[in-house]
C-alpha atoms as a PDB file:
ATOM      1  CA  UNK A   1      -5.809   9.456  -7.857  1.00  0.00           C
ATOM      2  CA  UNK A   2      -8.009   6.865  -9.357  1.00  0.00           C
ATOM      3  CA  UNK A   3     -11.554   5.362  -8.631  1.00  0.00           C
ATOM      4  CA  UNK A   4     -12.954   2.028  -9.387  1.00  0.00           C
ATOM      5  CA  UNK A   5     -15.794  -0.600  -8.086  1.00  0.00           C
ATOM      6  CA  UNK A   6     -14.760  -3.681  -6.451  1.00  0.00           C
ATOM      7  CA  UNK A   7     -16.374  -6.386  -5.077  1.00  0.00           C
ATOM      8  CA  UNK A   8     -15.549  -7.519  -1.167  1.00  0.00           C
ATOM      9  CA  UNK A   9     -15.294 -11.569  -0.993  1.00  0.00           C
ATOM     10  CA  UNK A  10     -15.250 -12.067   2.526  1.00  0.00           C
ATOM     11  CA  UNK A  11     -16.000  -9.635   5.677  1.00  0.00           C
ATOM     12  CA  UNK A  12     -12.889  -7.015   5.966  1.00  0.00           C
ATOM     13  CA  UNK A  13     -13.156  -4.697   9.162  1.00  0.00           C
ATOM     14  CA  UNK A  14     -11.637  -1.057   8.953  1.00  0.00           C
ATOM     15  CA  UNK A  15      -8.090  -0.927   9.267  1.00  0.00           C
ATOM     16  CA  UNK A  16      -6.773  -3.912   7.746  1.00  0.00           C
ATOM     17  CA  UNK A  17      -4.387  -4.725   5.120  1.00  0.00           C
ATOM     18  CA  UNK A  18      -6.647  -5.596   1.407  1.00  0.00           C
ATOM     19  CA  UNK A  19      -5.224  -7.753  -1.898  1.00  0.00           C
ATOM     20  CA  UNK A  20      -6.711  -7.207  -5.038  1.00  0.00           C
ATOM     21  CA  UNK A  21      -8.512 -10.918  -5.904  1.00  0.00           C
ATOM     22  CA  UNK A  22      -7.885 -11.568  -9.478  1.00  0.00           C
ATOM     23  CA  UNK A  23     -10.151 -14.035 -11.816  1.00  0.00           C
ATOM     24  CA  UNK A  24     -12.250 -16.558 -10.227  1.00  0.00           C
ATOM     25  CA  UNK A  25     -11.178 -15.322  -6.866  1.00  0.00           C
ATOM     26  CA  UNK A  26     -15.000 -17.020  -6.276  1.00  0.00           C
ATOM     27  CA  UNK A  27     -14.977 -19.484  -8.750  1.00  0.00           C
ATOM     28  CA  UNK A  28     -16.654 -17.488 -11.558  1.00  0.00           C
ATOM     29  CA  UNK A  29     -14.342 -17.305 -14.075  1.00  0.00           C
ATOM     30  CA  UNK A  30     -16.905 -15.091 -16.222  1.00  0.00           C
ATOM     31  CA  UNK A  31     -17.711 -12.497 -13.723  1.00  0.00           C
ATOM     32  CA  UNK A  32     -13.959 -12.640 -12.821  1.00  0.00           C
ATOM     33  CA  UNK A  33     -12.749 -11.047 -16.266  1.00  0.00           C
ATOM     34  CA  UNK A  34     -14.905  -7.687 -15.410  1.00  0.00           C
ATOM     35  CA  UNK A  35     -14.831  -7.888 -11.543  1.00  0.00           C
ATOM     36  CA  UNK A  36     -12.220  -5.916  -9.316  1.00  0.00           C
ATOM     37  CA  UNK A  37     -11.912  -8.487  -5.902  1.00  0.00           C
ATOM     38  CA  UNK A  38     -10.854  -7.500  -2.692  1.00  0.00           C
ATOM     39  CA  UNK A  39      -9.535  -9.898   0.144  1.00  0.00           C
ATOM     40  CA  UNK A  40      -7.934  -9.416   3.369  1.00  0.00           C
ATOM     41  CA  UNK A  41      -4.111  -9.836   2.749  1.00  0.00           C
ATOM     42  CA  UNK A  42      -2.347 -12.770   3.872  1.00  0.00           C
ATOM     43  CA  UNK A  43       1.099 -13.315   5.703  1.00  0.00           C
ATOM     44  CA  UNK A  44       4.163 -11.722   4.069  1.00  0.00           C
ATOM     45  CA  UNK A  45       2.361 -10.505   1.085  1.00  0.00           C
ATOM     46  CA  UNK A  46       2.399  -7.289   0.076  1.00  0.00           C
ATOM     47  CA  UNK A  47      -0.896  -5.513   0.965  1.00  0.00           C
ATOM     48  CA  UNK A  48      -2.184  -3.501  -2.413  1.00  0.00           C
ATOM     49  CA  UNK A  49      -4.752  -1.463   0.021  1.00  0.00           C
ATOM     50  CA  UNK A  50      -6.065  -0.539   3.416  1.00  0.00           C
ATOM     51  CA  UNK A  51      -9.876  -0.349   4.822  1.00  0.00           C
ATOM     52  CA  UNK A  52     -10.821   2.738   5.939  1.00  0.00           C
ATOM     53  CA  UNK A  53     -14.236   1.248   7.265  1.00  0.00           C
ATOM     54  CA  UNK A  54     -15.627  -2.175   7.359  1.00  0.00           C
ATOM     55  CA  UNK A  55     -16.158  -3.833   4.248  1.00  0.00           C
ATOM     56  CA  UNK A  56     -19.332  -6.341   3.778  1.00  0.00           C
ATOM     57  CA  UNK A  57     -19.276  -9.929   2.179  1.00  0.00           C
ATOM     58  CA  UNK A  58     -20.603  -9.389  -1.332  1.00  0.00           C
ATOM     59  CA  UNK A  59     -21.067  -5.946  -1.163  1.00  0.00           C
ATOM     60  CA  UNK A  60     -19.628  -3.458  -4.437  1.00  0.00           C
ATOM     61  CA  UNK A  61     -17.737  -0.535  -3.186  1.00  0.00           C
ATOM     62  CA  UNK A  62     -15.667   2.198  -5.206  1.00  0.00           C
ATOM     63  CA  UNK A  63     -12.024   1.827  -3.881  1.00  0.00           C
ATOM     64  CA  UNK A  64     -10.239   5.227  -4.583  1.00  0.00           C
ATOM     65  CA  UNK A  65      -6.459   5.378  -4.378  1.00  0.00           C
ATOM     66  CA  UNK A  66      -4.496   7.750  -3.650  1.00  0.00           C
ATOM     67  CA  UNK A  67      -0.869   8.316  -3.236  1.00  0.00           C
ATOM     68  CA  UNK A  68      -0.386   8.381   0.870  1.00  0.00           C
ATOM     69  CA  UNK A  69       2.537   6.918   1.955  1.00  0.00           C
ATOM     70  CA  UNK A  70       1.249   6.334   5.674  1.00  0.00           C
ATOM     71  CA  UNK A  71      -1.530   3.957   6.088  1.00  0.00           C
ATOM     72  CA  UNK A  72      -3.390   3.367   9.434  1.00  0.00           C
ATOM     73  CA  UNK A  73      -3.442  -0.377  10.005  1.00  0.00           C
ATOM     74  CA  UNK A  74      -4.716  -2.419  13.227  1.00  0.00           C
ATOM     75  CA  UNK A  75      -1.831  -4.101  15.276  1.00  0.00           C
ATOM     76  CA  UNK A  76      -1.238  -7.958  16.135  1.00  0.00           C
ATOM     77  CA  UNK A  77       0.787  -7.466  18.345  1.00  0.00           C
ATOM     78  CA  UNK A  78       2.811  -5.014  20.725  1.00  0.00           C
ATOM     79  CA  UNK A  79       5.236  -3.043  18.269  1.00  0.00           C
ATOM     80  CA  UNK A  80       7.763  -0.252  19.280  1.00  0.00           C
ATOM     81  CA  UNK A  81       8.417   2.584  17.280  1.00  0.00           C
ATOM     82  CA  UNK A  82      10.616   2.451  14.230  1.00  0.00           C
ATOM     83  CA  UNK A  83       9.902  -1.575  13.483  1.00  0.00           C
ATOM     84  CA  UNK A  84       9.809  -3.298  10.085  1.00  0.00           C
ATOM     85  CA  UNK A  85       6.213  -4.957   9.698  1.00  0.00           C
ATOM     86  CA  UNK A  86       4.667  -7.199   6.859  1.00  0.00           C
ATOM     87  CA  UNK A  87       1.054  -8.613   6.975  1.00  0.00           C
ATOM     88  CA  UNK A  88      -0.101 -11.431   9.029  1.00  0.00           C
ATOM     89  CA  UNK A  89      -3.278 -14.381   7.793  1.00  0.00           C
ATOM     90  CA  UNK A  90      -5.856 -11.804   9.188  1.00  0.00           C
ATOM     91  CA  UNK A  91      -4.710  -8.305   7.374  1.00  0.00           C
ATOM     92  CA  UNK A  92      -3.383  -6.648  10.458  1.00  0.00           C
ATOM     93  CA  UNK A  93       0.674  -5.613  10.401  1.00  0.00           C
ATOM     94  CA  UNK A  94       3.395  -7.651  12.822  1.00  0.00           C
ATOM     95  CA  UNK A  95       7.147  -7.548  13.839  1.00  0.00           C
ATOM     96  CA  UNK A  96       8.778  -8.744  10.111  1.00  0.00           C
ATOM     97  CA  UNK A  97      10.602 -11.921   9.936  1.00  0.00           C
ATOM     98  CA  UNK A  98      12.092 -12.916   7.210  1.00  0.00           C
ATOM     99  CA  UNK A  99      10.750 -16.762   6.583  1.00  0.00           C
ATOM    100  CA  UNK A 100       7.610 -15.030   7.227  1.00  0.00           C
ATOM    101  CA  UNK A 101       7.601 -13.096   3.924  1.00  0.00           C
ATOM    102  CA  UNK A 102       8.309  -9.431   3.163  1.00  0.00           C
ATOM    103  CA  UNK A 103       8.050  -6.357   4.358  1.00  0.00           C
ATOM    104  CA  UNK A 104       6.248  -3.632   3.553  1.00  0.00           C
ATOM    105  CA  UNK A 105       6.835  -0.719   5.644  1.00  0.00           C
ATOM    106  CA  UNK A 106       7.284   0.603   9.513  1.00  0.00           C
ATOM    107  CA  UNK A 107       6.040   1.835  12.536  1.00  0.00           C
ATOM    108  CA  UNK A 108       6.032   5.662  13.449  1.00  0.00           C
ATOM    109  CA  UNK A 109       5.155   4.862  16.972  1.00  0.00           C
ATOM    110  CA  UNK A 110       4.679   2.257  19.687  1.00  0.00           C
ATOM    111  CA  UNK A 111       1.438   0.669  19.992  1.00  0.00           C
ATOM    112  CA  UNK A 112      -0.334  -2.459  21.776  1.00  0.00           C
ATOM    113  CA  UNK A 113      -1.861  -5.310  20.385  1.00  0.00           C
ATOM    114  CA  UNK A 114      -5.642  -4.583  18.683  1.00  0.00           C
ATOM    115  CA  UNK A 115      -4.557  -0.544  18.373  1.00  0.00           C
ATOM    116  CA  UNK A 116      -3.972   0.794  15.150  1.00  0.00           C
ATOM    117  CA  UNK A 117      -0.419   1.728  14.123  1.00  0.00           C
ATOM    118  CA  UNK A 118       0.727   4.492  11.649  1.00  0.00           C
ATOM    119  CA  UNK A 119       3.085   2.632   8.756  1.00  0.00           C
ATOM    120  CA  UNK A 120       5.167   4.600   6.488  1.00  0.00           C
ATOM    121  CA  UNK A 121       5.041   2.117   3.612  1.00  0.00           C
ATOM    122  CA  UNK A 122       8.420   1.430   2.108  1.00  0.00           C
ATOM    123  CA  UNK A 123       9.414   2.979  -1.583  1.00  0.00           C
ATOM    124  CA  UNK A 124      11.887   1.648  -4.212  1.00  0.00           C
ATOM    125  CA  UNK A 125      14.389  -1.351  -3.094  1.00  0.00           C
ATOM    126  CA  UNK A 126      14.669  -2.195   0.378  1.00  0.00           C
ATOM    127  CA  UNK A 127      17.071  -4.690   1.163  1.00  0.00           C
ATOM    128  CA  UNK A 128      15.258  -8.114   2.203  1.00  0.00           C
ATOM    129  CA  UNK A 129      18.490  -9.739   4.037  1.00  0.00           C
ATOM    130  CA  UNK A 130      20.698  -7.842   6.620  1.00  0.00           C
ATOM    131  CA  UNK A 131      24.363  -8.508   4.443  1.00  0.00           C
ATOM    132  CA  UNK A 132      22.063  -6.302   1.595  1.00  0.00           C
ATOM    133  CA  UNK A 133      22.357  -3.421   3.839  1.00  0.00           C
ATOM    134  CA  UNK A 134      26.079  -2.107   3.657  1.00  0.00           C
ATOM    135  CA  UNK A 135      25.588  -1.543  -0.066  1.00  0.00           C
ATOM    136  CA  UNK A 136      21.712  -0.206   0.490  1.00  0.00           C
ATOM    137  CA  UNK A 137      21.851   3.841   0.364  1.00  0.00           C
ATOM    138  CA  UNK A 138      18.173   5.454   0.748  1.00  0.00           C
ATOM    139  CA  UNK A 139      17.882   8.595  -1.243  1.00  0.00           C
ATOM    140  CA  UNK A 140      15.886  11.654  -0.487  1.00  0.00           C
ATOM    141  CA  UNK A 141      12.473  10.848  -2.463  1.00  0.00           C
ATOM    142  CA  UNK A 142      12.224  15.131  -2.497  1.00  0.00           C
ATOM    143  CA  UNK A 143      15.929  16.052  -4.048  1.00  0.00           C
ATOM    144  CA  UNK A 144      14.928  12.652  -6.615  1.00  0.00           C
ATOM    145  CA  UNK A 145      11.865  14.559  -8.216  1.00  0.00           C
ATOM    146  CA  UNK A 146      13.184  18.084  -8.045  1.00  0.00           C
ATOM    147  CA  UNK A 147      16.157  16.608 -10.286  1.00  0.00           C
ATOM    148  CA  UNK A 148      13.867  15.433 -12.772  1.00  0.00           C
ATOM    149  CA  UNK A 149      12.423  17.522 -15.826  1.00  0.00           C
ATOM    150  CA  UNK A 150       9.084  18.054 -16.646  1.00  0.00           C
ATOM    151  CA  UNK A 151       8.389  15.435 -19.160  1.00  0.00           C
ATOM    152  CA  UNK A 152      10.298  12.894 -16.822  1.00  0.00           C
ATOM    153  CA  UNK A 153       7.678  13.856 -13.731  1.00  0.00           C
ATOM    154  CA  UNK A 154       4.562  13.617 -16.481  1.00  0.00           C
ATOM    155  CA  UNK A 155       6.304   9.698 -17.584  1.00  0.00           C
ATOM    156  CA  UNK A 156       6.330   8.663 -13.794  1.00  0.00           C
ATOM    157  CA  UNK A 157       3.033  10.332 -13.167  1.00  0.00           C
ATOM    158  CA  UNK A 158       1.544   8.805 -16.211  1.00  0.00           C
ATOM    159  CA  UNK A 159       3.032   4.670 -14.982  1.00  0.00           C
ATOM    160  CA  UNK A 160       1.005   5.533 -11.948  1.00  0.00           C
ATOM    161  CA  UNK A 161      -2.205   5.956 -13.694  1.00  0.00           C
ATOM    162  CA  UNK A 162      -2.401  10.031 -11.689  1.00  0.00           C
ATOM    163  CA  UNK A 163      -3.995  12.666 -13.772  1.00  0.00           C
ATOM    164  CA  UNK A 164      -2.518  16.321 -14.259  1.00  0.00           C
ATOM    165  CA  UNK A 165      -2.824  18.959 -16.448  1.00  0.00           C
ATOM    166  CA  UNK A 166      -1.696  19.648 -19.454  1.00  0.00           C
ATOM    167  CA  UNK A 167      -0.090  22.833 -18.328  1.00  0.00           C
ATOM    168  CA  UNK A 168       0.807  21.984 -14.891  1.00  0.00           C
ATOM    169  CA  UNK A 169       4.245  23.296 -13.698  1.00  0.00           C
ATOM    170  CA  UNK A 170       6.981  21.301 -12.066  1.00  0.00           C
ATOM    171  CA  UNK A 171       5.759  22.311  -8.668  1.00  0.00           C
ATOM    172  CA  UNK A 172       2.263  21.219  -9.159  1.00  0.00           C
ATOM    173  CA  UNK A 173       3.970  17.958 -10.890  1.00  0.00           C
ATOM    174  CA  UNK A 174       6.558  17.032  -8.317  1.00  0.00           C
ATOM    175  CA  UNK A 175       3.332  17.624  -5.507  1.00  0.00           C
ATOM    176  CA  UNK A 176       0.742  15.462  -7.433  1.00  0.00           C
ATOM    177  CA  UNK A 177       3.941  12.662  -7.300  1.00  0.00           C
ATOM    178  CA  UNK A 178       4.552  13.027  -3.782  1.00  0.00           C
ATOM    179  CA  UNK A 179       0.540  12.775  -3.258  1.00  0.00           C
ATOM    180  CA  UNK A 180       0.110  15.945  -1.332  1.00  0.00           C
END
């Protein structure tokens, strides 16, 4: 888990889909090189964040991230259960299509337009074309870490920025990676 101060650009409301601005997101390239920016995400990119409340125009918030792979995200349009989403111009998830964009995740459960949809947000490779999938094999994310050693759950801890102890075990490890 991490914690740092951004600055909003642009009204966000709760539950939608944020992208990390980068310099001169407002046209000051000297603020930019010290500024964190968030913006709503735009069609078929892939969102770095979600509000969990609404965001003000100018205001400086501390973002904290943590490692949950289920974000609560507000709804376009009518989507079943079970269906591949990516981000449309406003920060809220639809139905993926392909010359949209990517994907970035899917539904646990039906919802209508304007509610707000659980998304389990995809890990590793997905395949972005249907002829990928015959060679595409998902592996279990728990049997992946248990297989690992200490010092290989401390490397992929440490590429994700997450703290642990010096001393932690491979339990504590392999639950700090899996974010619970």
């Amino acid at each position: 888990m991490t914690t740092f101060e951004a600055k909003v650009i642009q009204d966000i409301p709760a539950n939608r889909l944020i992208a990390l601005g980068g310099v001169n997101s407002e046209g000051n390239p000297e603020e930019g090189w010290e500024t964190v920016y968030l913006i709503l995400s735009k069609k078929g990119w892939i969102p770095d964040l979600v509000s969990t409340s609404d965001l003000e125009k100018d205001s400086v918030v501390n973002v904290t991230i943590k490692n949950r792979p289920v974000w609560k995200v507000e709804s376009s349009e009518d989507l079943p259960a079970g269906t591949l989403v990516q981000c449309d111009d406003d920060g809220r998830v639809k139905h993926y299509r392909p010359e949209d964009g990517n994907h970035f995740g899917f539904t646990t459960h039906s919802v209508k337009a304007g509610e707000v949809v659980e998304i389990v947000r995809k890990y590793g490779q997905m395949p972005q074309k249907q002829e990928e999938t015959m060679d595409f094999t998902p592996q279990s994310k728990e049997n992946n870490t248990n297989d690992l050693t200490v010092s290989e759950l401390k490397k992929q801890l440490d590429e994700k920025g997450v703290e642990y102890k010096a001393n932690a075990t491979k339990k504590e490890l392999i639950e700090l990676l899996e974010g619970d």
